[in-house]
N, C-alpha and C. Protein backbone atom coordinates (compact mmCIF):
# COMPACT_ATOMS: atom_id res chain seq x y z
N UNK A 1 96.23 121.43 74.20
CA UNK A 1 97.23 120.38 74.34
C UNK A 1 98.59 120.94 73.95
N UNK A 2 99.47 120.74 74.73
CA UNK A 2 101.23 120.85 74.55
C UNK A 2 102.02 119.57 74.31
N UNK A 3 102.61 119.97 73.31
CA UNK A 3 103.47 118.42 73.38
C UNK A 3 105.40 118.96 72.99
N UNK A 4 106.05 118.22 73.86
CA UNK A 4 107.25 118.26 73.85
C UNK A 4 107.54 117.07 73.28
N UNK A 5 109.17 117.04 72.56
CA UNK A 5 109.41 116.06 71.74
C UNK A 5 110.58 116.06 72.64
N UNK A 6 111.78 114.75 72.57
CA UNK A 6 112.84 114.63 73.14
C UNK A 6 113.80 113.42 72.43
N UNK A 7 114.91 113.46 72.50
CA UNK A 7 115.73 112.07 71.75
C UNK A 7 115.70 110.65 72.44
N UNK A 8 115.73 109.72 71.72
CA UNK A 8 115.01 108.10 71.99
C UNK A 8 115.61 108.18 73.19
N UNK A 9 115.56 107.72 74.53
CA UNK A 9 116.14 107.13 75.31
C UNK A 9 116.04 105.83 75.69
N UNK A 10 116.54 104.62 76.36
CA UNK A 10 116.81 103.51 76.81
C UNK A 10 115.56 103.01 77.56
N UNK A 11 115.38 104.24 78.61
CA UNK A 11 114.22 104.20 79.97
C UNK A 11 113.45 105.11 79.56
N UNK A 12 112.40 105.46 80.04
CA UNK A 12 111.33 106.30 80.66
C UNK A 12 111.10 105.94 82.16
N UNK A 13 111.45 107.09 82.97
CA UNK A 13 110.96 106.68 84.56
C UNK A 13 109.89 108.27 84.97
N UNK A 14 108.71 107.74 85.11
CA UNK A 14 107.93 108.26 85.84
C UNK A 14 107.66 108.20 87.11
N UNK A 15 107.80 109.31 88.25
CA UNK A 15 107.68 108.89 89.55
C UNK A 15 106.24 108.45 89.65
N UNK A 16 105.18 109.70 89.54
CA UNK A 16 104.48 109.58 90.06
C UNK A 16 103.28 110.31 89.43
N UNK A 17 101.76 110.28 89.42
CA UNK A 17 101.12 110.99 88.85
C UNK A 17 99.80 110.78 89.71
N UNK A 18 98.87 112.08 89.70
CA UNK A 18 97.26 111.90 90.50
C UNK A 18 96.54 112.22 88.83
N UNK A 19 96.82 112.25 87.95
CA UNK A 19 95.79 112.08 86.71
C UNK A 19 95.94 110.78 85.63
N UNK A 20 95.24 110.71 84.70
CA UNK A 20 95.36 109.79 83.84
C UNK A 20 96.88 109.82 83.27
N UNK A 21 97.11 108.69 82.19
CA UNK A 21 98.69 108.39 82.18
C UNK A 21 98.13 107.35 80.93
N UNK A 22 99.05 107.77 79.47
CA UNK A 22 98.38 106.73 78.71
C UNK A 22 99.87 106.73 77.75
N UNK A 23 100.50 105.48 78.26
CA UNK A 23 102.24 105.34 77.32
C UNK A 23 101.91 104.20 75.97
N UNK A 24 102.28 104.47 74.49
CA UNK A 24 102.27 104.11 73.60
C UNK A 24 103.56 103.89 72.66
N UNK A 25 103.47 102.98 72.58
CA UNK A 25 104.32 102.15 71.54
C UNK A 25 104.25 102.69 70.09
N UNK A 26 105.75 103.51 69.47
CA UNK A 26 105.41 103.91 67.70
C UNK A 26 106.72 103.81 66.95
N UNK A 27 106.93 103.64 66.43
CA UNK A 27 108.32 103.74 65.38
C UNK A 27 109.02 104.35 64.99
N UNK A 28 108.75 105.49 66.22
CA UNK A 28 109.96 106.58 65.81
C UNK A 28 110.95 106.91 66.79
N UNK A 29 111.94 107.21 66.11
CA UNK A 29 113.37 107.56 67.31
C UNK A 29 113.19 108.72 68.33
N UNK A 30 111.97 108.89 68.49
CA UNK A 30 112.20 110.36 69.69
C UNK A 30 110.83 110.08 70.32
N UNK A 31 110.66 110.72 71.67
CA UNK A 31 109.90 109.98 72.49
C UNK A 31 109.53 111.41 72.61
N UNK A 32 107.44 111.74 72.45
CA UNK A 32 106.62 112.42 72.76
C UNK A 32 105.68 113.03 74.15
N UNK A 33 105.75 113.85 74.60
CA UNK A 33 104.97 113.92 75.73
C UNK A 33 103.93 115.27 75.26
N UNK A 34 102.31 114.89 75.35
CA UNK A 34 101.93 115.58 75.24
C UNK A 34 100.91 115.80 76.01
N UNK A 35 100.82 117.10 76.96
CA UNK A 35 100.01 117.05 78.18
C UNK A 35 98.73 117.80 77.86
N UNK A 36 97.43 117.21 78.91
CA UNK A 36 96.22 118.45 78.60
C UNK A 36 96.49 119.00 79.33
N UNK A 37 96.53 119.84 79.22
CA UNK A 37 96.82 121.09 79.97
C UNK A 37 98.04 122.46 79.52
N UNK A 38 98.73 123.15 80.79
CA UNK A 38 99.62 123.49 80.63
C UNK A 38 100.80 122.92 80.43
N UNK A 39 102.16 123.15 79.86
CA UNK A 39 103.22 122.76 79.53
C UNK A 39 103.94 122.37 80.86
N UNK A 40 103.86 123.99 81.59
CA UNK A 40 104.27 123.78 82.91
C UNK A 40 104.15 122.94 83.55
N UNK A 41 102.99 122.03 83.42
CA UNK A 41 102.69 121.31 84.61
C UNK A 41 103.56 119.77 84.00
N UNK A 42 104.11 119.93 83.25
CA UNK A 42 105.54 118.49 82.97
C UNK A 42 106.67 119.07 83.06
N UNK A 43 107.55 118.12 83.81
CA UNK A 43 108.62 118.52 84.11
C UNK A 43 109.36 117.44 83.62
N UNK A 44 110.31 117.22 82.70
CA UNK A 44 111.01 116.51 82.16
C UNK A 44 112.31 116.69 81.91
N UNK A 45 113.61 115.70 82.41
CA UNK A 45 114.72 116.03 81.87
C UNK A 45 115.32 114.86 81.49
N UNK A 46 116.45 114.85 81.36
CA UNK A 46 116.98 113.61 80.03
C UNK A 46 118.51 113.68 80.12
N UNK A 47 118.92 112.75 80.92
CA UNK A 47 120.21 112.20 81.36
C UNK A 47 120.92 111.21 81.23
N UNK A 48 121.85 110.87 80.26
CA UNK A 48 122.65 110.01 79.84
C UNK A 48 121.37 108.74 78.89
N UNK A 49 120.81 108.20 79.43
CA UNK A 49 120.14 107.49 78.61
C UNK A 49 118.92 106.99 79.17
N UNK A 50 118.83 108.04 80.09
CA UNK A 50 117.21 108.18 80.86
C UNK A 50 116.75 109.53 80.61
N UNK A 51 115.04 109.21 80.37
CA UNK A 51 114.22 110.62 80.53
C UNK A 51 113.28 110.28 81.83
N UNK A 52 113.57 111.41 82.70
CA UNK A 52 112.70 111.37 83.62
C UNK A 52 111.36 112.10 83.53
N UNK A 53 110.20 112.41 83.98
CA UNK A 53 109.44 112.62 83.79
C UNK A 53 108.31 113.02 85.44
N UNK A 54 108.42 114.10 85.64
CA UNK A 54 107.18 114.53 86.47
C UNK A 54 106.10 115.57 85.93
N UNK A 55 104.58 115.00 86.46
CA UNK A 55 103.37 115.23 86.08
C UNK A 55 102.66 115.62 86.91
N UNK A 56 101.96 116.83 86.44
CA UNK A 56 100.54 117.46 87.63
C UNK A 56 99.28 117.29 86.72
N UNK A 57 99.11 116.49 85.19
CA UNK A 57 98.40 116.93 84.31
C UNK A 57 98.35 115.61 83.60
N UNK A 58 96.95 115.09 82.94
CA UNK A 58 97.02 114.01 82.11
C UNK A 58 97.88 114.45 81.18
N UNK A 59 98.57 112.61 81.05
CA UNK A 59 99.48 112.84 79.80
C UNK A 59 99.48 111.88 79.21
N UNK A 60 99.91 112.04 77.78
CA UNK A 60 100.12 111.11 77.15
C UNK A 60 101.48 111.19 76.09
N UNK A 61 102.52 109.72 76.51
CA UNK A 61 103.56 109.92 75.71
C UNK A 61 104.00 108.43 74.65
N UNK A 62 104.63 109.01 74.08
CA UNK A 62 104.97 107.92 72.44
C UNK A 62 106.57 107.90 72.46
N UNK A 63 106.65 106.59 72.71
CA UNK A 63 107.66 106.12 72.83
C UNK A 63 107.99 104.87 71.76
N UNK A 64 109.62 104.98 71.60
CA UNK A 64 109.89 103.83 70.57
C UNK A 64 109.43 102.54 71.49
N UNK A 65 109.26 101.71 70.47
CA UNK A 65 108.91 100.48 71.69
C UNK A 65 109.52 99.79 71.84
N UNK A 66 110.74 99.61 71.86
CA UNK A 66 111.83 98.78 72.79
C UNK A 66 112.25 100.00 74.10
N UNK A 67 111.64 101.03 74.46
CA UNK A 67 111.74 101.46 75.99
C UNK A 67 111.54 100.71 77.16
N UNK A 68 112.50 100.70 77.81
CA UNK A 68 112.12 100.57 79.29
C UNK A 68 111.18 101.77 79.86
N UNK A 69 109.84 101.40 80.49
CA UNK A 69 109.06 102.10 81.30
C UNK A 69 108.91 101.51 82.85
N UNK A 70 109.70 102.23 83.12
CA UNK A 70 109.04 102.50 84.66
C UNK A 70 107.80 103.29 85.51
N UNK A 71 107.04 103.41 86.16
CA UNK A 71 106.21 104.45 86.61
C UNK A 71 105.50 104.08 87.91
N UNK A 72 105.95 104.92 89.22
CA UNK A 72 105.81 104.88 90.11
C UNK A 72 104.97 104.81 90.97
N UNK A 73 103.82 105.62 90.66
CA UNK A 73 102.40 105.63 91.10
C UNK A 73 101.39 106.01 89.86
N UNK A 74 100.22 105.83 89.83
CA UNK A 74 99.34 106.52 88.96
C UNK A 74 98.01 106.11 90.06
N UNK A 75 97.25 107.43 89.89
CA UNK A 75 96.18 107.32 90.71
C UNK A 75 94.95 107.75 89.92
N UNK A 76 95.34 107.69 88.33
CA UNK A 76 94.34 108.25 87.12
C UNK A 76 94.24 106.85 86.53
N UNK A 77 93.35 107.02 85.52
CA UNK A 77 93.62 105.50 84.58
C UNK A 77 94.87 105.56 83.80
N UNK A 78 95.59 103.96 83.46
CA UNK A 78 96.77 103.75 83.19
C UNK A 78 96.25 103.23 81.90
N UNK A 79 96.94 103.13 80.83
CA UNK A 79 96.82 102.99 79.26
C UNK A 79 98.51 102.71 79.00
N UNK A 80 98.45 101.01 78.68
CA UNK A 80 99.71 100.96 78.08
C UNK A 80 99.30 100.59 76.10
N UNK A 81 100.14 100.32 75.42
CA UNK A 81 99.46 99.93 74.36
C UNK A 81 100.53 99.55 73.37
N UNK A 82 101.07 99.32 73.09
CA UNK A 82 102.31 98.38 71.63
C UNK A 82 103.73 98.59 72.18
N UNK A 83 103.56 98.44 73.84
CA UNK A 83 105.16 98.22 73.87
C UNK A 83 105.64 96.96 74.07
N UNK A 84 107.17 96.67 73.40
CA UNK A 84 107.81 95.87 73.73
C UNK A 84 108.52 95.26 74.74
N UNK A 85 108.85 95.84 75.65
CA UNK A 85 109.18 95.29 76.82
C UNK A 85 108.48 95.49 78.07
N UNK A 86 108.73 95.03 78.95
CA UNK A 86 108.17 94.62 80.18
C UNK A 86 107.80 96.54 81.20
N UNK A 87 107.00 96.55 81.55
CA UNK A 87 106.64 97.88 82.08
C UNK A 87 106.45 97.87 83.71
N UNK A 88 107.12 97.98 84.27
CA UNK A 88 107.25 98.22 85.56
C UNK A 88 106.64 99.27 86.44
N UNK A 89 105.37 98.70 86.99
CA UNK A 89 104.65 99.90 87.75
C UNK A 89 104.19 99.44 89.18
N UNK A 90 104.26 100.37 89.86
CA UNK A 90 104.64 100.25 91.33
C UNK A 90 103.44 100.32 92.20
């Protein structure tokens, strides 16, 4: 397992994913992504007050829970769990 750390952002937008996908709600100011697999296979960047997020690899990330989550497709099982606002999936 790899996990990248990153500073709180506003959003999380995930396009799209063909593996599992499990977003969690925690109390801290920086938002976690930690993939099975290789590192490589997340691609993440972080722009003004969005982190975007592309995936070839189950993941799982920890987010403060007043995030906005978006996420575009998932074709793995989806796992939301202590967030606060409304989660938008496509």
């Amino acid at each position: 397992m790899n996990t990248q750390r990153f500073q709180a952002s506003a959003r999380l937008e995930l396009q799209q994913t063909d593996h599992d996908l499990a977003i969690t709600g925690w109390d801290q100011e920086t938002i976690e992504l930690t993939v099975d697999g290789d590192a490589e296979q997340v691609v993440a960047s972080q722009q003004d007050d969005v982190l975007a997020v592309e995936t070839h690899a189950s993941l799982a990330i920890s987010v403060p829970r007043g995030t906005a989550v978006t996420i575009g497709r998932v074709s793995g099982d989806l796992l939301l769990r202590d967030l606060d606002r409304v989660v938008n999936v496509g």
